[in-house]
C-alpha atoms as a PDB file:
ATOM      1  CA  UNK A   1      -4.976 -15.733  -5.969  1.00  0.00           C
ATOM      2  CA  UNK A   2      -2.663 -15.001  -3.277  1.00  0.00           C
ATOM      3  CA  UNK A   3       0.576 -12.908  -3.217  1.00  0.00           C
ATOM      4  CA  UNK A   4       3.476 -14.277  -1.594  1.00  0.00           C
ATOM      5  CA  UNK A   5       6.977 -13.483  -0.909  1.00  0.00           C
ATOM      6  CA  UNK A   6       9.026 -16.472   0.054  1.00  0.00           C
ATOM      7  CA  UNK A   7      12.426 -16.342   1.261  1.00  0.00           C
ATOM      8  CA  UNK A   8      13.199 -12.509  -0.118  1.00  0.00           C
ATOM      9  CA  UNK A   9      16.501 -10.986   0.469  1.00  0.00           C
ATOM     10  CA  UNK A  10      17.471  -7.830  -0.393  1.00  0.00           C
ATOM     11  CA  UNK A  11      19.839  -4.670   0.627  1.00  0.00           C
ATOM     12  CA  UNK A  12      21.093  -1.215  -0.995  1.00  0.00           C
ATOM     13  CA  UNK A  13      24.591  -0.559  -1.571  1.00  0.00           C
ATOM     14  CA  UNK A  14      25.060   1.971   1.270  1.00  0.00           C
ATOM     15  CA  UNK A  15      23.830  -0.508   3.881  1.00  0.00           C
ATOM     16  CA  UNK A  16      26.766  -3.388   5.254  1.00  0.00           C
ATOM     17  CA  UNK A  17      23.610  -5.563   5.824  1.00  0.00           C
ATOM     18  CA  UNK A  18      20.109  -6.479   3.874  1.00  0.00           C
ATOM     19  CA  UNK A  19      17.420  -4.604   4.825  1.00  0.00           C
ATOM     20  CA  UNK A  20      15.485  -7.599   4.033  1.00  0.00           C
ATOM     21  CA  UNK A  21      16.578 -11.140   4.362  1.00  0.00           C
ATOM     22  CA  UNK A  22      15.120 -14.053   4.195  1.00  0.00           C
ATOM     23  CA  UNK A  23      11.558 -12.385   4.536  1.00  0.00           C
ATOM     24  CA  UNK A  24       8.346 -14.193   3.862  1.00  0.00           C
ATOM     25  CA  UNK A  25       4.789 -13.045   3.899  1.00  0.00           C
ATOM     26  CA  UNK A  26       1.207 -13.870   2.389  1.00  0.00           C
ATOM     27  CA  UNK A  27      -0.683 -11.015   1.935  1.00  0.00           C
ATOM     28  CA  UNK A  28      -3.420 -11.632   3.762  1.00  0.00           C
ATOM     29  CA  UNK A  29      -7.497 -11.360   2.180  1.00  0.00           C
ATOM     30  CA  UNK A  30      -8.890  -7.950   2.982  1.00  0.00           C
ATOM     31  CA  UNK A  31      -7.393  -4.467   4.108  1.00  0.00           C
ATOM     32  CA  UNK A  32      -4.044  -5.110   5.692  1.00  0.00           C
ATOM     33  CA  UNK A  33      -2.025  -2.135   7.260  1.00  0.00           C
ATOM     34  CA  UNK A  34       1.320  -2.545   7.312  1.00  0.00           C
ATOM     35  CA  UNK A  35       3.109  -0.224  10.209  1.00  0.00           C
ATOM     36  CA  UNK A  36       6.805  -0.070  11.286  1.00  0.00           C
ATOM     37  CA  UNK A  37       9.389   2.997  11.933  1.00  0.00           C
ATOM     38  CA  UNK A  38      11.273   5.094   9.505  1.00  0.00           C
ATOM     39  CA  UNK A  39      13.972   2.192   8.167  1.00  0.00           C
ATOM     40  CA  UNK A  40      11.734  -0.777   8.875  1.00  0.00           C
ATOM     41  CA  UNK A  41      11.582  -1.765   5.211  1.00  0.00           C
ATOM     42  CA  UNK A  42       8.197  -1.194   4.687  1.00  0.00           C
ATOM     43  CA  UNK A  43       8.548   0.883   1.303  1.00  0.00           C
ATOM     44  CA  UNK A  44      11.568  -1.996   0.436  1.00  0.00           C
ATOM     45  CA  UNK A  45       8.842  -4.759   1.173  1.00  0.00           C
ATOM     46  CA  UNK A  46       6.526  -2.986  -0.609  1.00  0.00           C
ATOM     47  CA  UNK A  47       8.543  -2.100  -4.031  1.00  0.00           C
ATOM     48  CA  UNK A  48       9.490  -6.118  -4.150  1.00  0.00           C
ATOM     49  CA  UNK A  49       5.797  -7.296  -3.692  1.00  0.00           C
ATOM     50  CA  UNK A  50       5.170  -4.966  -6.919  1.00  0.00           C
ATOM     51  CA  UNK A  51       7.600  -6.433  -9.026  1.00  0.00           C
ATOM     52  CA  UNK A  52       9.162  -2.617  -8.833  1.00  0.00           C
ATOM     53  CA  UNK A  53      12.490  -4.007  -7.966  1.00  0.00           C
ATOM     54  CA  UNK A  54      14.062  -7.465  -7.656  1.00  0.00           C
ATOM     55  CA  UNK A  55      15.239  -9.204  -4.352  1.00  0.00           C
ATOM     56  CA  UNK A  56      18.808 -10.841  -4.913  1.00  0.00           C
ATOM     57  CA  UNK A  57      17.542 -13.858  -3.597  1.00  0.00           C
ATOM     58  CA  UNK A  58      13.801 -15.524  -2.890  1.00  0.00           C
ATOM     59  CA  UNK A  59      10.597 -15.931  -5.597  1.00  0.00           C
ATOM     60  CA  UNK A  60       7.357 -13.177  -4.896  1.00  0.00           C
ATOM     61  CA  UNK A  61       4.616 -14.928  -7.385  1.00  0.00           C
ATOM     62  CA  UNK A  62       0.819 -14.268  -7.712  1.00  0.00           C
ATOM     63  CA  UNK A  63      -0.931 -17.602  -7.675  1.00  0.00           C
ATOM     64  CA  UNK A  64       0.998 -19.192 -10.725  1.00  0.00           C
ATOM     65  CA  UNK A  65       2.021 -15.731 -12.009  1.00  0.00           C
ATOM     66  CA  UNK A  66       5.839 -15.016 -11.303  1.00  0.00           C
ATOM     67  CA  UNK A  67       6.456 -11.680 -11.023  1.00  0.00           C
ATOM     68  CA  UNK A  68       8.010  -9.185 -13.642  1.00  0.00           C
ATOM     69  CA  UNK A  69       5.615 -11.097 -16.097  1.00  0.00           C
ATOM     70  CA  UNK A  70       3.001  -8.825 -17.874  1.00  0.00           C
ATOM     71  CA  UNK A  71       0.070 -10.698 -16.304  1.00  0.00           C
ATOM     72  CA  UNK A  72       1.575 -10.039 -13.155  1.00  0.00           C
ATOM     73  CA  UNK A  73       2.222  -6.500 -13.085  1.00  0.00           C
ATOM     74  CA  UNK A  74      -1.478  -6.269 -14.388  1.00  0.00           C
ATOM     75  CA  UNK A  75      -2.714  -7.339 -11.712  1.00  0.00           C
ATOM     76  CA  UNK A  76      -1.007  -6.448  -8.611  1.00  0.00           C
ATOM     77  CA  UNK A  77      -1.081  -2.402  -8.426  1.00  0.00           C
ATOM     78  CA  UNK A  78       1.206  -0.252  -6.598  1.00  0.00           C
ATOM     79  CA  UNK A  79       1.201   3.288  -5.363  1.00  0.00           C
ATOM     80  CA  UNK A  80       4.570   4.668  -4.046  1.00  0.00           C
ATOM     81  CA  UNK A  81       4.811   7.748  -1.192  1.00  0.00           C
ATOM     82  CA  UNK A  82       5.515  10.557  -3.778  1.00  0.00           C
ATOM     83  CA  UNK A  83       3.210  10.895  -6.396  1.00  0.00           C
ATOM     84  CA  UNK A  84       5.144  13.378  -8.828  1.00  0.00           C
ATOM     85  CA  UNK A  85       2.260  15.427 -11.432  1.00  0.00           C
ATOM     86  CA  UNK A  86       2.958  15.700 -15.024  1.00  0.00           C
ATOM     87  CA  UNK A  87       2.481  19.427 -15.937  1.00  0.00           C
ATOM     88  CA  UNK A  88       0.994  18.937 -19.570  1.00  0.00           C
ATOM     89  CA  UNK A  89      -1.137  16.439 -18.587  1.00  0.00           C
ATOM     90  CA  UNK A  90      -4.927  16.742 -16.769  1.00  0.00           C
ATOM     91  CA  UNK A  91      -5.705  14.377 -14.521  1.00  0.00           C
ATOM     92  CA  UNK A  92      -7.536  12.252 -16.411  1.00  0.00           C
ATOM     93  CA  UNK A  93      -4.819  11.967 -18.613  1.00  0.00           C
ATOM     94  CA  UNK A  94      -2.591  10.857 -16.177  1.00  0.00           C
ATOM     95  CA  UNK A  95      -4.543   7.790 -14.838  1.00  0.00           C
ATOM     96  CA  UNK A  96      -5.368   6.739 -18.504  1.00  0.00           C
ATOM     97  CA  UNK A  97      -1.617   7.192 -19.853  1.00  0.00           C
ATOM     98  CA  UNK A  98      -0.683   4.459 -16.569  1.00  0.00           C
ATOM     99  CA  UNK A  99      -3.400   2.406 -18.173  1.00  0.00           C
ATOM    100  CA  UNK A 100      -2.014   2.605 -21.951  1.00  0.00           C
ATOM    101  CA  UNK A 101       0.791   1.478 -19.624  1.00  0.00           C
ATOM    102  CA  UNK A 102      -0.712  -1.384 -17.867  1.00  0.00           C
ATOM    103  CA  UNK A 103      -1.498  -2.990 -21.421  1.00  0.00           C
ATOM    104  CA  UNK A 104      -4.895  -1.576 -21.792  1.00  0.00           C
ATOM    105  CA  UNK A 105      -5.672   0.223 -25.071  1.00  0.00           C
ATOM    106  CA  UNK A 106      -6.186   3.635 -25.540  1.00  0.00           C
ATOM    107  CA  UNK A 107     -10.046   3.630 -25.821  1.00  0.00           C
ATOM    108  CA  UNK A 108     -10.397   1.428 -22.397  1.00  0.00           C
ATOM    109  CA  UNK A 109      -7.917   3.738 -20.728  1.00  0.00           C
ATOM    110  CA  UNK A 110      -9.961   6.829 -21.512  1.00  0.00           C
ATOM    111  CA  UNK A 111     -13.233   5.488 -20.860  1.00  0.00           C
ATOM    112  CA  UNK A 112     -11.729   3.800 -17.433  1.00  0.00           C
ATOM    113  CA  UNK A 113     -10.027   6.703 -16.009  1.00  0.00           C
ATOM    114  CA  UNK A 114     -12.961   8.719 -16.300  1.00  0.00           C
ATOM    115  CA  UNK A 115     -15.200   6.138 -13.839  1.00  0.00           C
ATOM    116  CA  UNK A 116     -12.168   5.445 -11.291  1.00  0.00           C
ATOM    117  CA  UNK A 117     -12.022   9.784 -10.971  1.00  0.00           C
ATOM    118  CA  UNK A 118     -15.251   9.273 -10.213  1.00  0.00           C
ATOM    119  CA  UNK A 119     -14.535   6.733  -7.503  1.00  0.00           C
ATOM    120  CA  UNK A 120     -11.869   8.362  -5.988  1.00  0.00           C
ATOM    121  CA  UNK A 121     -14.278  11.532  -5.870  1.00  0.00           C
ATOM    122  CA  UNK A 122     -12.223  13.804  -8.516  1.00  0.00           C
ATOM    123  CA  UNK A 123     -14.747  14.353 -10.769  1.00  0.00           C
ATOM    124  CA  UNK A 124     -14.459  18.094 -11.027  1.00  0.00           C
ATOM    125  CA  UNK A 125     -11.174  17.709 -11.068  1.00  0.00           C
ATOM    126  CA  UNK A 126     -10.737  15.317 -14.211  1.00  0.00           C
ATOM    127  CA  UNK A 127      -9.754  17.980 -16.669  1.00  0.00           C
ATOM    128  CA  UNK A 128      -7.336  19.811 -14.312  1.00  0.00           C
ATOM    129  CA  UNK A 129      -3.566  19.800 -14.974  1.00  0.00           C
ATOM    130  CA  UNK A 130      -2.227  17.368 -12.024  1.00  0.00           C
ATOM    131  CA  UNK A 131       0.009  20.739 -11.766  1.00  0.00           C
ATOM    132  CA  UNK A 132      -2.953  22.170  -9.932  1.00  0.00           C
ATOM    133  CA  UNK A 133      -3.808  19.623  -7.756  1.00  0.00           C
ATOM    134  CA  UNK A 134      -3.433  19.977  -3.816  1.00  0.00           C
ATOM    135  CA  UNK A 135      -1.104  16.975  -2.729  1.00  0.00           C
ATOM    136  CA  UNK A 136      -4.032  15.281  -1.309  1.00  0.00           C
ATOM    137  CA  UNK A 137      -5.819  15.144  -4.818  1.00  0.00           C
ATOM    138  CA  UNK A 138      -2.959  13.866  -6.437  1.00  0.00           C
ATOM    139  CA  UNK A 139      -2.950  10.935  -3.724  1.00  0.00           C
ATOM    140  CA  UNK A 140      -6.188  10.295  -5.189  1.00  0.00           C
ATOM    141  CA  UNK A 141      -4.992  10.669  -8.287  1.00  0.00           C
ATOM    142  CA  UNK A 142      -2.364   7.697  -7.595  1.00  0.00           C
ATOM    143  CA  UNK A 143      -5.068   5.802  -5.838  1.00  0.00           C
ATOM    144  CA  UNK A 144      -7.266   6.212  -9.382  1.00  0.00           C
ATOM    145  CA  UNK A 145      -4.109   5.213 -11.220  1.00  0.00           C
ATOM    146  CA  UNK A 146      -3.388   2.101  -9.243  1.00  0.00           C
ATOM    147  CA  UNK A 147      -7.104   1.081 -10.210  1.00  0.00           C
ATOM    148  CA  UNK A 148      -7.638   1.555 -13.397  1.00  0.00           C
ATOM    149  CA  UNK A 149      -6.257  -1.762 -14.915  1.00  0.00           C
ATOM    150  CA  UNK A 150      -8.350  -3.671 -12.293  1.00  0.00           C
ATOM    151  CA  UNK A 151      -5.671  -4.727  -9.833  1.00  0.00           C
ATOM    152  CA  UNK A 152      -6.648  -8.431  -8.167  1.00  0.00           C
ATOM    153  CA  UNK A 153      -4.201  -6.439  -5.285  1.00  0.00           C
ATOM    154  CA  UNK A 154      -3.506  -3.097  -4.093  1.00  0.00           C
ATOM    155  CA  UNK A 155      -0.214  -1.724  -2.812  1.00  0.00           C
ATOM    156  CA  UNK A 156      -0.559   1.363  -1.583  1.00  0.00           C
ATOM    157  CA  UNK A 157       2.748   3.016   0.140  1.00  0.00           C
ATOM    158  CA  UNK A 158       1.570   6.226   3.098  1.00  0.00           C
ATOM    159  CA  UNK A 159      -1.232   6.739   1.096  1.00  0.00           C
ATOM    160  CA  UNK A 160      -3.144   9.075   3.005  1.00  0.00           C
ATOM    161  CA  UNK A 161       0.147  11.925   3.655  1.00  0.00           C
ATOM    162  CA  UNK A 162      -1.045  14.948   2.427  1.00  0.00           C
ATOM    163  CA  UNK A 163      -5.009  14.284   3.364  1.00  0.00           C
ATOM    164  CA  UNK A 164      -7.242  16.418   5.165  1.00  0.00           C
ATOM    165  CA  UNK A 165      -9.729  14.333   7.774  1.00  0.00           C
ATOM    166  CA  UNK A 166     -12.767  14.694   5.361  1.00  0.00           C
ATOM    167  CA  UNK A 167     -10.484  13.358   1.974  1.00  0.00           C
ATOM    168  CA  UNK A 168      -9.249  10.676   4.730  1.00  0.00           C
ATOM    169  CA  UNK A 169     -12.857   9.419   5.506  1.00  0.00           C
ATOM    170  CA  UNK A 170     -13.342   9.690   1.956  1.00  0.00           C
ATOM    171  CA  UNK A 171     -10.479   7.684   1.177  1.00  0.00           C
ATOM    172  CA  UNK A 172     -11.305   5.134   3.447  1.00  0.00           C
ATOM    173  CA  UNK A 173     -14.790   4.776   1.996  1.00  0.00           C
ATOM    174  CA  UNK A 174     -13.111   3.923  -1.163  1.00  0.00           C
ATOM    175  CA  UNK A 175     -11.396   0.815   0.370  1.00  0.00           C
ATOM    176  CA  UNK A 176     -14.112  -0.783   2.204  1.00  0.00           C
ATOM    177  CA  UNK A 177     -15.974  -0.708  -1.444  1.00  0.00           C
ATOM    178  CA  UNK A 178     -12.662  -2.630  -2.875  1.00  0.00           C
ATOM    179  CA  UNK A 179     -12.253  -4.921  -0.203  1.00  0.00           C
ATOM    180  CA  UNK A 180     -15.982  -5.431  -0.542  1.00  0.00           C
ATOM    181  CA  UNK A 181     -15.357  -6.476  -4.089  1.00  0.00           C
ATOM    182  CA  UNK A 182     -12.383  -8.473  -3.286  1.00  0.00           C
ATOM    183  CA  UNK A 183      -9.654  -6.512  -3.880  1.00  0.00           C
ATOM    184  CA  UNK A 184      -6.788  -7.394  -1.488  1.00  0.00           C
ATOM    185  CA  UNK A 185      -5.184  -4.188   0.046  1.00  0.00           C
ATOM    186  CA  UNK A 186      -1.819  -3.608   1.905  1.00  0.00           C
ATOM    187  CA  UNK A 187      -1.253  -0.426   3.076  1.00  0.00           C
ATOM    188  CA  UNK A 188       1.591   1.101   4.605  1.00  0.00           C
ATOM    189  CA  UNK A 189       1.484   4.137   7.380  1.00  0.00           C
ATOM    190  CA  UNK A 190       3.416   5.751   9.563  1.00  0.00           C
ATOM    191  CA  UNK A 191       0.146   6.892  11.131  1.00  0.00           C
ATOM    192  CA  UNK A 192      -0.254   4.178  13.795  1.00  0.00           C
ATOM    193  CA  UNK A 193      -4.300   4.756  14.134  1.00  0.00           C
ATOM    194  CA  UNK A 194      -4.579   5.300  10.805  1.00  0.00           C
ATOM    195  CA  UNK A 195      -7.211   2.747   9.541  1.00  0.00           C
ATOM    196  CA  UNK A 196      -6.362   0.425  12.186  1.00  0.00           C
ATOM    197  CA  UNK A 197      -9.760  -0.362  13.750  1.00  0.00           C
ATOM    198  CA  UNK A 198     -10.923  -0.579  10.037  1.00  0.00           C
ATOM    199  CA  UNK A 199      -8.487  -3.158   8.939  1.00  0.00           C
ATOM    200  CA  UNK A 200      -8.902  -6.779   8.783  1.00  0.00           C
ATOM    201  CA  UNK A 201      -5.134  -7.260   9.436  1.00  0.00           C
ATOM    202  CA  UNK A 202      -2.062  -5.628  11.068  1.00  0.00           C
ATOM    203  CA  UNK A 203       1.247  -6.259  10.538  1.00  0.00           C
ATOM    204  CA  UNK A 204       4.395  -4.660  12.309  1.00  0.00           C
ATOM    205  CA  UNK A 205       7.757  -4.322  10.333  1.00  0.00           C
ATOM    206  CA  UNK A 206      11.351  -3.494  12.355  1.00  0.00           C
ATOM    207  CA  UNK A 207      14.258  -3.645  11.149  1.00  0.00           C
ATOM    208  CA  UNK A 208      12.917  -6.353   8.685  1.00  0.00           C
ATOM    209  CA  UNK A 209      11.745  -8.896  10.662  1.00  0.00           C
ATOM    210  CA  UNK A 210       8.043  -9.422  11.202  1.00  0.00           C
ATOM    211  CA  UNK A 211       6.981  -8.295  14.915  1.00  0.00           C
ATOM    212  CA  UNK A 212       2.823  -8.961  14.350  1.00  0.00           C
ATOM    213  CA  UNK A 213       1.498 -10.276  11.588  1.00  0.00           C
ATOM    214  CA  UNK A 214      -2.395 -11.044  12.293  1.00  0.00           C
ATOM    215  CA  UNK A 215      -6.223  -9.976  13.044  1.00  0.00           C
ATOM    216  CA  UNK A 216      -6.980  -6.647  14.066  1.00  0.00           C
ATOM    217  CA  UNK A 217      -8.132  -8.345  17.462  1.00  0.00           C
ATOM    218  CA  UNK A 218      -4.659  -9.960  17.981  1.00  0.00           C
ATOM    219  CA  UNK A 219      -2.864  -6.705  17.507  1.00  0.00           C
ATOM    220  CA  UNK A 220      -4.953  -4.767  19.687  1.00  0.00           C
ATOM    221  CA  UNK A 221      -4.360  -7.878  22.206  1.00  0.00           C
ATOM    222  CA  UNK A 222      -1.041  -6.031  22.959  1.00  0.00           C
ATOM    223  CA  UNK A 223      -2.703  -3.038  24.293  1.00  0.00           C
ATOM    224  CA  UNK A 224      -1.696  -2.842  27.911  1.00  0.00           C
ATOM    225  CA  UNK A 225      -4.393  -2.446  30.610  1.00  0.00           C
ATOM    226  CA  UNK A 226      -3.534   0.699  31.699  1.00  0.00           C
ATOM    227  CA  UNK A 227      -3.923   2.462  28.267  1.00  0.00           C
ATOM    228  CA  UNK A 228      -5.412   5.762  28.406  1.00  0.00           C
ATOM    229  CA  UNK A 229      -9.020   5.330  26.242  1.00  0.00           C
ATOM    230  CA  UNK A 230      -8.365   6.164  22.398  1.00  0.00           C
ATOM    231  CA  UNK A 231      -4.610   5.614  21.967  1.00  0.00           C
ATOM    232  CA  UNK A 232      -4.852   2.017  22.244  1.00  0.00           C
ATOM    233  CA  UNK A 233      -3.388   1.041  18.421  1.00  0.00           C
ATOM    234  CA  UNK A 234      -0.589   3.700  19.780  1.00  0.00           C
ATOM    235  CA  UNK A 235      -0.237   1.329  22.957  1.00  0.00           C
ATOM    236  CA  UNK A 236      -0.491  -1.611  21.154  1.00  0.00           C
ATOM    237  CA  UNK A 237       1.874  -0.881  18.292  1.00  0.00           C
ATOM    238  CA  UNK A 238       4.619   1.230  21.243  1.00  0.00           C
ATOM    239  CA  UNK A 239       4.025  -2.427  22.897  1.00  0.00           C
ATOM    240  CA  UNK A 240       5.043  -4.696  20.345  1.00  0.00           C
ATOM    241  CA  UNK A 241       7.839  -2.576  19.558  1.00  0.00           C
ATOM    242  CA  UNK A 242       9.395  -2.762  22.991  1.00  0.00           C
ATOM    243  CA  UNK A 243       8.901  -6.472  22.937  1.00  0.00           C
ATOM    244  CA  UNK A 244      10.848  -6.895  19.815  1.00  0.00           C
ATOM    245  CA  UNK A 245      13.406  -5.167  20.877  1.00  0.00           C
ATOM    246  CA  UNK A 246      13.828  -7.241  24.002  1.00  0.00           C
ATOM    247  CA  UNK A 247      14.004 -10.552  21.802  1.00  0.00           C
ATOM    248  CA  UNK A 248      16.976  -8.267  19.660  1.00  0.00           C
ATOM    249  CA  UNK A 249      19.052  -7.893  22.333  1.00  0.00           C
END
């Protein structure tokens, strides 16, 4: 199943204008990363694909599944940029207490957290307070959390802030074995390389409107000749920008 946002409009009270308006996407089959400035409306585009808040105008639906519905929030998953720890609670109790959430009972929540830990490579870390966690193990703690209903589609929002290179490499182990399994995955950075020669897609967010939204290949088709070797998703994403703010003015 596919999830779509069609038509989606939606601002905050402190802004004169929407952030978002009139915005339609498909997210696309395999790892997607979503890039775009500080005040693009990634996080907003994000947070309405989830069902986490409501557009004033426009329909998001999985397949035949609107969302807000049960079903729906079962099986899209979303991971926002701060994870905040609970003290009292380990992390395995974390990721199975967002299961009990999710719908799933008690017994499946406790026996699922303890294999998605495992995925996310926490083991030894299961029966730590999420107080003790370095910020990168929490992210993996969110990332566990997002997957332990079995999401059909992952949401993840700067998911790798706060990661060392090896947990990054880790982490990006982890979503070539979901995409491999056909989990969908959008993921939003602000790190421009960040997983973009990995991805599938790219899509580039300013100022709400969609600059790029395709292959890998046709993002990387913006890189301009003269691009010093290695920074070309820098080139290509510093190109695209410039470009769209040409057709703005």
């Amino acid at each position: 199943m596919t999830l779509e946002l069609t038509a989606c409009t939606y601002g905050y009270r402190r802004r004169r204008d929407p952030i978002l308006r009139d915005f339609s996407y498909r997210v696309p089959n395999g790892l997607t990363v979503l890039l775009g400035p500080n005040g693009a409306g990634k996080s907003t585009f994000l947070k309405i694909a989830a069902s986490v808040i409501r557009p004033s105008s426009g329909e998001v639906r999985l397949g035949e599944l609107a969302a807000g519905t049960k079903e729906f929030r079962q099986a899209v998953a979303w991971m926002p940029q701060d994870i905040v720890s609970m003290p009292t609670l380990s992390a395995r109790e974390y990721v199975a207490y967002v299961g009990w959430l999710k719908g799933m009972n008690r017994r499946d929540a406790w026996s699922k957290a303890r294999r998605t830990l495992h995925r996310v490579g926490l083991d030894e870390q299961a029966g730590k307070k999420t107080c003790q966690l370095s910020g990168g193990q929490l992210r993996r703690v969110g990332v566990a959390s997002a997957l332990v209903h079995g999401s059909q589609v992952l949401l993840l929002d700067e998911p790798t802030a706060g990661m060392d290179p090896h947990q990054r490499r880790v982490f990006r182990d982890i979503l070539a074995s979901l995409t491999a399994e056909g989990v969908n995955v959008l993921l939003s950075t602000h790190d421009v390389a960040d997983l973009a020669e990995e991805a599938d897609h790219v899509t580039v967010l300013n100022s709400g409107r969609l600059l790029q939204d395709g292959t890998t290949a046709e993002f990387f088709a913006h890189t301009p000749s003269e691009t010093v070797p290695g920074r070309a998703a820098e080139a290509a994403y510093t190109a695209l920008l410039s470009q769209g703010a040409r057709q703005a003015a």
